[in-house]
C-alpha atoms as a PDB file:
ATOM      1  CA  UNK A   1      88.550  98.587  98.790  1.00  0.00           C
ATOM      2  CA  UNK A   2      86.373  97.452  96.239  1.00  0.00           C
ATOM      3  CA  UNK A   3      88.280  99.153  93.347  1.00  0.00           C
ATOM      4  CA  UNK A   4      91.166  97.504  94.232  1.00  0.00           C
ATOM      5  CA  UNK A   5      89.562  93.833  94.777  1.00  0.00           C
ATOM      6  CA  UNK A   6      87.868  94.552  90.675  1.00  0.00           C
ATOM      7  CA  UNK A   7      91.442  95.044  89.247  1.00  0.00           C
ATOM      8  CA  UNK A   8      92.844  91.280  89.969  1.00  0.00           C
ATOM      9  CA  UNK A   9      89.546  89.918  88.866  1.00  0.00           C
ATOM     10  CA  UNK A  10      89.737  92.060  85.981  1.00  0.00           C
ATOM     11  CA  UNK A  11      93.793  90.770  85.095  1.00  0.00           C
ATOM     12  CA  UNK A  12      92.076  86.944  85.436  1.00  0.00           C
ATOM     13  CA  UNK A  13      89.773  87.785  82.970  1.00  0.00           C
ATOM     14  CA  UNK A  14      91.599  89.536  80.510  1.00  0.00           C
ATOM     15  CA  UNK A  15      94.600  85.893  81.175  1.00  0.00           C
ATOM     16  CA  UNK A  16      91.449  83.557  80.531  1.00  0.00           C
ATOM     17  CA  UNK A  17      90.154  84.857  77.624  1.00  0.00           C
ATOM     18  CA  UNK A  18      93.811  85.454  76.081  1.00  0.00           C
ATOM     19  CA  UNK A  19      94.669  81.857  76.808  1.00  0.00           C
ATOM     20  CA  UNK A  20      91.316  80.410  75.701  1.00  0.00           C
ATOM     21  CA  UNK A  21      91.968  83.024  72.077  1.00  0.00           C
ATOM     22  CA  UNK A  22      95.381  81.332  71.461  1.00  0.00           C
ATOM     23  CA  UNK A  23      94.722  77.480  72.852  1.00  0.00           C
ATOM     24  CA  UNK A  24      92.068  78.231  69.871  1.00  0.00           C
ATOM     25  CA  UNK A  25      94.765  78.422  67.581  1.00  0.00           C
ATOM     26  CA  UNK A  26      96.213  75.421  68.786  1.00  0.00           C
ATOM     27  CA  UNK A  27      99.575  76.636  70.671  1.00  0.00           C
ATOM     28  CA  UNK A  28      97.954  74.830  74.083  1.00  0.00           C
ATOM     29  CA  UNK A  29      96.567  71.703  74.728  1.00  0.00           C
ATOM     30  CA  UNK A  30      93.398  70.777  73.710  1.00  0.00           C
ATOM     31  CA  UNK A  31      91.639  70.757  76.603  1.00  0.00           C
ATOM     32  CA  UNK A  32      91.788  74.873  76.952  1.00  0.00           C
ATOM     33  CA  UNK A  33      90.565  75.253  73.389  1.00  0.00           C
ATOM     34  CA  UNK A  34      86.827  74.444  73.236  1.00  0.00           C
ATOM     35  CA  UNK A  35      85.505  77.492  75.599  1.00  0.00           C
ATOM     36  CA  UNK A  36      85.938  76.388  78.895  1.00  0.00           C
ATOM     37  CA  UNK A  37      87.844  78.908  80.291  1.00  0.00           C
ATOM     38  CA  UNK A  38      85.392  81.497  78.683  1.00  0.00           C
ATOM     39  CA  UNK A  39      82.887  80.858  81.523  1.00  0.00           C
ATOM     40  CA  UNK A  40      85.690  81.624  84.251  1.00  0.00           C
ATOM     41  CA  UNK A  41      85.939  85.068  82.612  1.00  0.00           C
ATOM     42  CA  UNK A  42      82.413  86.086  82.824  1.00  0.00           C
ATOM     43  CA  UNK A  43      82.180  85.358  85.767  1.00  0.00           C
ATOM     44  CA  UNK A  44      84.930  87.153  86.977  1.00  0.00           C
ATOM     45  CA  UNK A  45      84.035  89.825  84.349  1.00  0.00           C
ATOM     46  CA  UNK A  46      80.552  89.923  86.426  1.00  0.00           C
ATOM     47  CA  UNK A  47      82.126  90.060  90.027  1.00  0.00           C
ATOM     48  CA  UNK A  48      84.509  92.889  88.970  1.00  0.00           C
ATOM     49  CA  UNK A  49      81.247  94.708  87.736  1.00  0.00           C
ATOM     50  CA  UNK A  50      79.580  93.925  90.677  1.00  0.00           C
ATOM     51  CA  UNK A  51      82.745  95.455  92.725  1.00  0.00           C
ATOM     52  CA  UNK A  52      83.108  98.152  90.526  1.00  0.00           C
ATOM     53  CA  UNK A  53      79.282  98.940  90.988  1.00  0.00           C
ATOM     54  CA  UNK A  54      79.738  99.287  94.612  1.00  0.00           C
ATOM     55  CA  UNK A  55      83.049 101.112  94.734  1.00  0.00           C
ATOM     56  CA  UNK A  56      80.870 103.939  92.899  1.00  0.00           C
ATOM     57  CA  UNK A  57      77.655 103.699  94.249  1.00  0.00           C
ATOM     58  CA  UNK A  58      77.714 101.554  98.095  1.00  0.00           C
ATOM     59  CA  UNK A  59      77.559 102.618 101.406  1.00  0.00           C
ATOM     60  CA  UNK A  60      80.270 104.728 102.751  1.00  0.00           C
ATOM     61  CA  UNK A  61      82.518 105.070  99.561  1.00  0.00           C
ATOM     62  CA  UNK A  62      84.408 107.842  98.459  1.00  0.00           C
ATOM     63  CA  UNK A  63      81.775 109.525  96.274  1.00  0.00           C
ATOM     64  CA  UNK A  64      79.476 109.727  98.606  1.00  0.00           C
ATOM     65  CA  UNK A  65      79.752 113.031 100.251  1.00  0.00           C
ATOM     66  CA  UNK A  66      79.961 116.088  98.324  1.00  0.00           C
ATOM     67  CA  UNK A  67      82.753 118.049  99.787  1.00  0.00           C
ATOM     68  CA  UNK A  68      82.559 121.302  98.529  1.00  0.00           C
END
């Protein structure tokens, strides 16, 4: 469940820095341009670590048990 919470967070990300990259170039307005949206990705760069983290490591997840 975790996984699959991580992989929107991670598309946000990856759409906030793109549009913060080309509102840099000036093809948006200037409000996008001067590194606001950077803090929106890290912080959804951290939660989809943070998911990530727990879809391989937490309680009851798939790699848990060794089923050999």
């Amino acid at each position: 469940m975790q996984f699959f919470c991580a992989l929107p967070l991670l598309l946000i990300a990856g759409g906030l820095i793109y549009l913060e990259h080309t509102a840099s170039n000036g093809l948006h307005s200037s409000y996008y341009g001067n590194g606001r949206l950077y803090g929106g990705a890290v912080a959804c760069l951290i939660l989809a670590s943070r998911c990530l983290w727990y879809a391989v490591t937490g309680k009851d997840n798939v790699n848990r048990d060794d089923f050999d």
